[in-house]
Protein backbone atom coordinates (compact mmCIF):
# COMPACT_ATOMS: atom_id res chain seq x y z
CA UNK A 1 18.87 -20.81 -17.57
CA UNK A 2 21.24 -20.07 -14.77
CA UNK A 3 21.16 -21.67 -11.45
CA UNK A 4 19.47 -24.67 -10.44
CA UNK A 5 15.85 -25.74 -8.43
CA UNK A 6 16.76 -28.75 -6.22
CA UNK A 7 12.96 -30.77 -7.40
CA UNK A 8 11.91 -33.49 -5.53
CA UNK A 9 9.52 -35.91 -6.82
CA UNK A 10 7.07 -38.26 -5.41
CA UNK A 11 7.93 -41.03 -2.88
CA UNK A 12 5.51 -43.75 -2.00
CA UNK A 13 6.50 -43.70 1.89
CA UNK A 14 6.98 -41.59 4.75
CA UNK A 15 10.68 -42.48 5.22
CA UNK A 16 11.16 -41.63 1.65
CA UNK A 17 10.14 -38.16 1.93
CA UNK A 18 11.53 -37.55 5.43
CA UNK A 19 14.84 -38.21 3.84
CA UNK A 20 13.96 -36.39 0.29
CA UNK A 21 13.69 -33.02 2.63
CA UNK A 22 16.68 -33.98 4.90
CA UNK A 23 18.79 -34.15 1.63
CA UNK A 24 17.51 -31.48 0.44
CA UNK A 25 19.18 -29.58 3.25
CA UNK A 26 22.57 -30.98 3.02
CA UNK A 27 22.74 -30.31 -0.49
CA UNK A 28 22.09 -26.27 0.55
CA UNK A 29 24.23 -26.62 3.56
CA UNK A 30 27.40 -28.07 1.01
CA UNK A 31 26.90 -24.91 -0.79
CA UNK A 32 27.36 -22.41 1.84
CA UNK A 33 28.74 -22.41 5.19
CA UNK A 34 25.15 -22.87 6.96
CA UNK A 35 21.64 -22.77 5.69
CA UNK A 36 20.61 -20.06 8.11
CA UNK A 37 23.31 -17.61 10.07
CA UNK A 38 23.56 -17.94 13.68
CA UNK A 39 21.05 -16.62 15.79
CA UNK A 40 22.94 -13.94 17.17
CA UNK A 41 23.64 -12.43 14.09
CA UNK A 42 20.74 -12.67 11.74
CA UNK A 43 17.75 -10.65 11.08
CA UNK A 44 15.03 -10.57 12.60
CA UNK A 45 13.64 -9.39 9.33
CA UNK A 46 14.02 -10.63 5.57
CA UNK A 47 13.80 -8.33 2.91
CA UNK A 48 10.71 -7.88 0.35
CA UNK A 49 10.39 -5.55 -2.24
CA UNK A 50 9.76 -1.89 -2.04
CA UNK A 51 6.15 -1.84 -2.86
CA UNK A 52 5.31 -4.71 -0.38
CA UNK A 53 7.42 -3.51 2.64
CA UNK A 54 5.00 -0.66 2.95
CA UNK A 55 2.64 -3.05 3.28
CA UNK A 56 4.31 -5.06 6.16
CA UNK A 57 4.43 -4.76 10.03
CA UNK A 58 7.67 -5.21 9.74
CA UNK A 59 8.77 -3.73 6.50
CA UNK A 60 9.92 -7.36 5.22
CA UNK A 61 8.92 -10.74 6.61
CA UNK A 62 9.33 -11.06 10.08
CA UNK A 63 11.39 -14.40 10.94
CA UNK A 64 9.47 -16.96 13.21
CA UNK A 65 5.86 -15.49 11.86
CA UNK A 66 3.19 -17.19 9.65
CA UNK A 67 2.12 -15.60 6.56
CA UNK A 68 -1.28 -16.86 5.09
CA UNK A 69 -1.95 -16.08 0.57
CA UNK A 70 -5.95 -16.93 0.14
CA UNK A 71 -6.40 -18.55 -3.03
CA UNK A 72 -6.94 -15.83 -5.20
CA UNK A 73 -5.91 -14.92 -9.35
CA UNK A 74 -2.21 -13.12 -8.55
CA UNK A 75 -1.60 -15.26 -5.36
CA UNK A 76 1.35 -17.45 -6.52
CA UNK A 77 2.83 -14.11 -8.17
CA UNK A 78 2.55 -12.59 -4.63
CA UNK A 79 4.35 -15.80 -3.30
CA UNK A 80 7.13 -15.24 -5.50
CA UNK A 81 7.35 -11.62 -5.44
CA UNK A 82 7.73 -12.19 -1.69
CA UNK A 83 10.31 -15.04 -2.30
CA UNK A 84 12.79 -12.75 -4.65
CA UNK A 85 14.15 -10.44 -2.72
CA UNK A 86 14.51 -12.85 0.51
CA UNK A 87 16.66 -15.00 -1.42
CA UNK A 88 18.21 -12.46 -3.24
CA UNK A 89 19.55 -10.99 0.34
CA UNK A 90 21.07 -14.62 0.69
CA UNK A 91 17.69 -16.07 2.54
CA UNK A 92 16.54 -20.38 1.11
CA UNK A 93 13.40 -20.50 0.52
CA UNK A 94 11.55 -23.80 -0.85
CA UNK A 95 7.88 -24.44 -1.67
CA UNK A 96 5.91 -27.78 -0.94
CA UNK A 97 2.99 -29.07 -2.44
CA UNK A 98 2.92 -27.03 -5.88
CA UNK A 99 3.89 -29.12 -8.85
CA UNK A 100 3.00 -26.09 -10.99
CA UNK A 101 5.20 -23.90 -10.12
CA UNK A 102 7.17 -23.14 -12.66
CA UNK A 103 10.90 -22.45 -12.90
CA UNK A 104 10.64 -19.88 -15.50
CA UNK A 105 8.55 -18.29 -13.98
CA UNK A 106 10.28 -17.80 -10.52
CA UNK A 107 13.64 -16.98 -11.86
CA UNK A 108 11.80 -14.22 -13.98
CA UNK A 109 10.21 -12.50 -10.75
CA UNK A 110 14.03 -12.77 -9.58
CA UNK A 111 14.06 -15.55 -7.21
CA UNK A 112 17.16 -17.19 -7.20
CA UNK A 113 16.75 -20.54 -8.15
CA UNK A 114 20.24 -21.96 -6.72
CA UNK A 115 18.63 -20.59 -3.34
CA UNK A 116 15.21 -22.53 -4.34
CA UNK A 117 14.13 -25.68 -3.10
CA UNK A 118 11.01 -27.63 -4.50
CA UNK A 119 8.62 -30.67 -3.19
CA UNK A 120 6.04 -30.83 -5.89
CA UNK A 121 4.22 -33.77 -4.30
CA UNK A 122 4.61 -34.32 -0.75
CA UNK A 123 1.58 -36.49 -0.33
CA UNK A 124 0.33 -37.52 2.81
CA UNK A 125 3.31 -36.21 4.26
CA UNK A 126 3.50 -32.98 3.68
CA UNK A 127 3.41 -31.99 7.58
CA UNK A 128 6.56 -34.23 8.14
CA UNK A 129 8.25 -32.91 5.49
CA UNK A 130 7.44 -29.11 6.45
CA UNK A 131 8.56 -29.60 9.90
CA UNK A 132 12.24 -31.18 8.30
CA UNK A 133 12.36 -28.24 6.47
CA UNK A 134 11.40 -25.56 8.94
CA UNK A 135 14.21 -26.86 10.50
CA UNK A 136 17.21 -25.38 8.15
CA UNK A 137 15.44 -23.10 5.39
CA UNK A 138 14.47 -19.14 6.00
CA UNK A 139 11.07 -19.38 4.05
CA UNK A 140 8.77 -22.73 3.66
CA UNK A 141 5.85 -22.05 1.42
CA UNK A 142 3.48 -24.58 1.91
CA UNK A 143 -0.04 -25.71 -0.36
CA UNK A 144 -2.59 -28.31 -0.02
CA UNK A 145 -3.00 -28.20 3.74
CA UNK A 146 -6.86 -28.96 3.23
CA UNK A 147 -5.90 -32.16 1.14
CA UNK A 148 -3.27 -33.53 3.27
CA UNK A 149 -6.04 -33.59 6.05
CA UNK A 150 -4.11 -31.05 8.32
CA UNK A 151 -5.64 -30.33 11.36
CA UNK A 152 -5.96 -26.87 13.69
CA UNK A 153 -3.61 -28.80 16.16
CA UNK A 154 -1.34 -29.79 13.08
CA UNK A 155 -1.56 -25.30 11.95
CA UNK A 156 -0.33 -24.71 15.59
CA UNK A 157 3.04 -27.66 15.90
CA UNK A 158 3.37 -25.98 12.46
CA UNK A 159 3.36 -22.52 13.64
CA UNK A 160 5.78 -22.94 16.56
CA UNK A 161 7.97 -24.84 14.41
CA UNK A 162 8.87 -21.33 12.76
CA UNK A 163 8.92 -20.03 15.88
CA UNK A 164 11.50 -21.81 17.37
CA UNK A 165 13.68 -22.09 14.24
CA UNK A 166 13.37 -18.27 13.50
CA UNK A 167 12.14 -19.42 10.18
CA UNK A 168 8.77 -17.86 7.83
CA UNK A 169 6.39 -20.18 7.23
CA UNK A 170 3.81 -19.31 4.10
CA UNK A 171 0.63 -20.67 3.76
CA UNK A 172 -1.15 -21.10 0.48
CA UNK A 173 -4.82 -21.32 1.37
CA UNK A 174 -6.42 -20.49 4.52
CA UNK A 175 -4.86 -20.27 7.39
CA UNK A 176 -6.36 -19.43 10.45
CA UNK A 177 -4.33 -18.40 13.26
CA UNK A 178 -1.93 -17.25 10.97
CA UNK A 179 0.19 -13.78 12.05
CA UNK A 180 -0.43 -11.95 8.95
CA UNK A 181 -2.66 -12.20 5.76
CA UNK A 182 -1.88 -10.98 2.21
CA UNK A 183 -5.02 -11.11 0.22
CA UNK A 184 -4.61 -10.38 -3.82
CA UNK A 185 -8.13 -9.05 -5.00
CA UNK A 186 -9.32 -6.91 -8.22
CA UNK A 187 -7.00 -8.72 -10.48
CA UNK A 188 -7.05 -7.68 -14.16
CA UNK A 189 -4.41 -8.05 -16.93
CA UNK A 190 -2.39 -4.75 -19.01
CA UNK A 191 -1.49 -4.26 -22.54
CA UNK A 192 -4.20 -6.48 -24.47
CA UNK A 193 -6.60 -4.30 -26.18
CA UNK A 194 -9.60 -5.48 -28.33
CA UNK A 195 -8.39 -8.66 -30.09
CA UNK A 196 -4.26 -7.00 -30.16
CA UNK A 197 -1.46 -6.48 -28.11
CA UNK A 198 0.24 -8.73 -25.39
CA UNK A 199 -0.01 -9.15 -22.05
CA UNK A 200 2.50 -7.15 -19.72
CA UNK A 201 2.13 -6.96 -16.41
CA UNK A 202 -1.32 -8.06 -14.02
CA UNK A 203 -2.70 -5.10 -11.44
CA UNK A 204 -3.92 -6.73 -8.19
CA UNK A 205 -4.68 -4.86 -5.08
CA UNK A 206 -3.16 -6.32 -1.96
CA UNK A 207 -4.28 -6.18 1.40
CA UNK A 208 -2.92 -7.11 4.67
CA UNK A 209 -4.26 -7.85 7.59
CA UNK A 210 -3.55 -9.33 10.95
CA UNK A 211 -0.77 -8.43 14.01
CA UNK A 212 0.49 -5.43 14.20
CA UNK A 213 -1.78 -4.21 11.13
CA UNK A 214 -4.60 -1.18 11.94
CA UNK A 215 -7.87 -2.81 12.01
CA UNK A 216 -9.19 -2.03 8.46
CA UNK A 217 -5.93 -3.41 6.60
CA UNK A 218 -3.54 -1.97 5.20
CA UNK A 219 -3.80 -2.19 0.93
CA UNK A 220 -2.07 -1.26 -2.13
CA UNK A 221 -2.36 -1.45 -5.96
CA UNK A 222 0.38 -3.69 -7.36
CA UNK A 223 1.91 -4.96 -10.67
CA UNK A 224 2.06 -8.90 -9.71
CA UNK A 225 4.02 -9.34 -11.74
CA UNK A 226 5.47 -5.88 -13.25
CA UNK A 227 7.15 -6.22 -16.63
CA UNK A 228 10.65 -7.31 -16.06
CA UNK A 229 10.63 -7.58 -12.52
CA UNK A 230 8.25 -9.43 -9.08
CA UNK A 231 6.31 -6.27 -8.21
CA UNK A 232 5.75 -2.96 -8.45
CA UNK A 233 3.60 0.17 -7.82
CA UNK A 234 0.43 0.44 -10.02
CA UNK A 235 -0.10 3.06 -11.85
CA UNK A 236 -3.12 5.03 -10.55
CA UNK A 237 -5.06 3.97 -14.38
CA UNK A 238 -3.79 1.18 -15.31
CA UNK A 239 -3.63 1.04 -19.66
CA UNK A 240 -6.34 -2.38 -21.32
CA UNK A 241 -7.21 -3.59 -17.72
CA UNK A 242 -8.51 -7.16 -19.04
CA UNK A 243 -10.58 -9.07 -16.14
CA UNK A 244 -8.93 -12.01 -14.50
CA UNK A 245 -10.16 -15.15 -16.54
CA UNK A 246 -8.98 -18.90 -16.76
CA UNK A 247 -6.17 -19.13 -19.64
CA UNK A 248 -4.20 -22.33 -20.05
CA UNK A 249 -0.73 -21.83 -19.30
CA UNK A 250 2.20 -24.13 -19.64
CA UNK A 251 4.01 -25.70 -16.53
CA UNK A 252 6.89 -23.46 -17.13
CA UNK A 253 5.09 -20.60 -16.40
CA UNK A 254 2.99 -19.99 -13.92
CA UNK A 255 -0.88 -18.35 -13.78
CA UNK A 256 -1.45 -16.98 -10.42
């Protein structure tokens, strides 16, 4: 498999972690020149792929914006769909709190893994370690807010923290307050008939909502993910829908 995901694994103290984030950035920054360009001459606006810019304010994700993914069948394929193309433009990305996530699976919907950093298990200090890593990477995906006990006031430090770094900060959950939500709903599986066939791609329809959004959202059927690729237009009848059920998975791939 080419590239590599810079994992972290658990520490039993705050220091621990607070330094397991901190390396993580100086292992990106020895691979490039910076971790983000300078101010003056970055985007304002990291790519996504076709079929979710016309979903988007902005056409991509805006830098310095919080994007909230409900918990929702297709959600972590959104996430990752909405990682590829960011880090395929030369964006670092790196998701905390998911020790599921699976490598396989993220390289497939074209993230690029050298570009990928991951903190399965940030414990109790997952806001410390989100706020370190605000502080050099483009995109921080972040899950288990509700476990780690964060708090509205803890959502806002958060929040400006992207702000003032010009980075994205995803939320996997609810998020209230957050600038924009992207909401996977309908989801139901292609190419699986009646006891034959495989499974190729999952249809979801995806709605946003929030700024800059007309009032009644702003939706779209989706492939998430599309055979061979992170997303793509539905087809207006999609071939075998199968309804979204529980199937066991294995770590290396991910259901969601």
């Amino acid at each position: 498999m080419g590239g590599t995901a810079v994992a972290a694994g658990h520490r039993a103290d705050v220091t621990g972690r607070l330094e397991l984030a901190r390396g993580l950035l100086r292992r990106m920054e020895d691979r490039s020149v910076g971790v983000r360009p300078a101010p003056e001459s970055d985007g304002r606006v990291l790519p996504v792929a076709e079929p979710l810019a016309r979903l988007l304010p902005a056409g991509g994700l805006r830098r310095g914006s919080t994007v909230a993914l409900p918990h929702a069948p297709g959600a972590t394929s959104l996430l990752l769909a909405l990682l590829a193309e960011a880090s395929a433009g030369g964006a670092w990305a790196a998701v905390v709190g998911r020790p599921d996530l699976g490598v396989v699976a993220a390289a497939e919907a074209g993230v690029r893994l050298e570009r990928l950093a991951l903190v399965p298990e940030p414990g109790a200090d997952l806001m410390a370690v989100t706020v370190a890593l605000l502080d050099g990477i483009d995109v921080v995906a972040v899950a288990g807010a509700e476990r780690a006990g964060v708090r509205a006031a803890d959502r806002q430090r958060l929040a400006a923290r992207a702000r003032q770094r010009g980075a994205v900060l995803v939320a996997l959950g609810a998020w209230p307050g957050a600038d924009l939500e992207l909401s996977c709903t309908d989801a139901s599986w292609q190419g699986l008939g009646t006891g034959a066939g495989r499974l190729v791609a999952r249809q979801a329809r995806v709605r946003a909502r929030g700024r800059g959004v007309a009032p009644g959202g702003r939706s779209a059927g989706l492939l998430l993910p599309a055979a061979g690729g992170a997303a793509a237009q539905a087809s207006p009848v999609p071939m075998n829908p199968m309804p979204m059920n529980p199937v066991p998975m294995s770590r290396e791939r991910v259901a969601g």
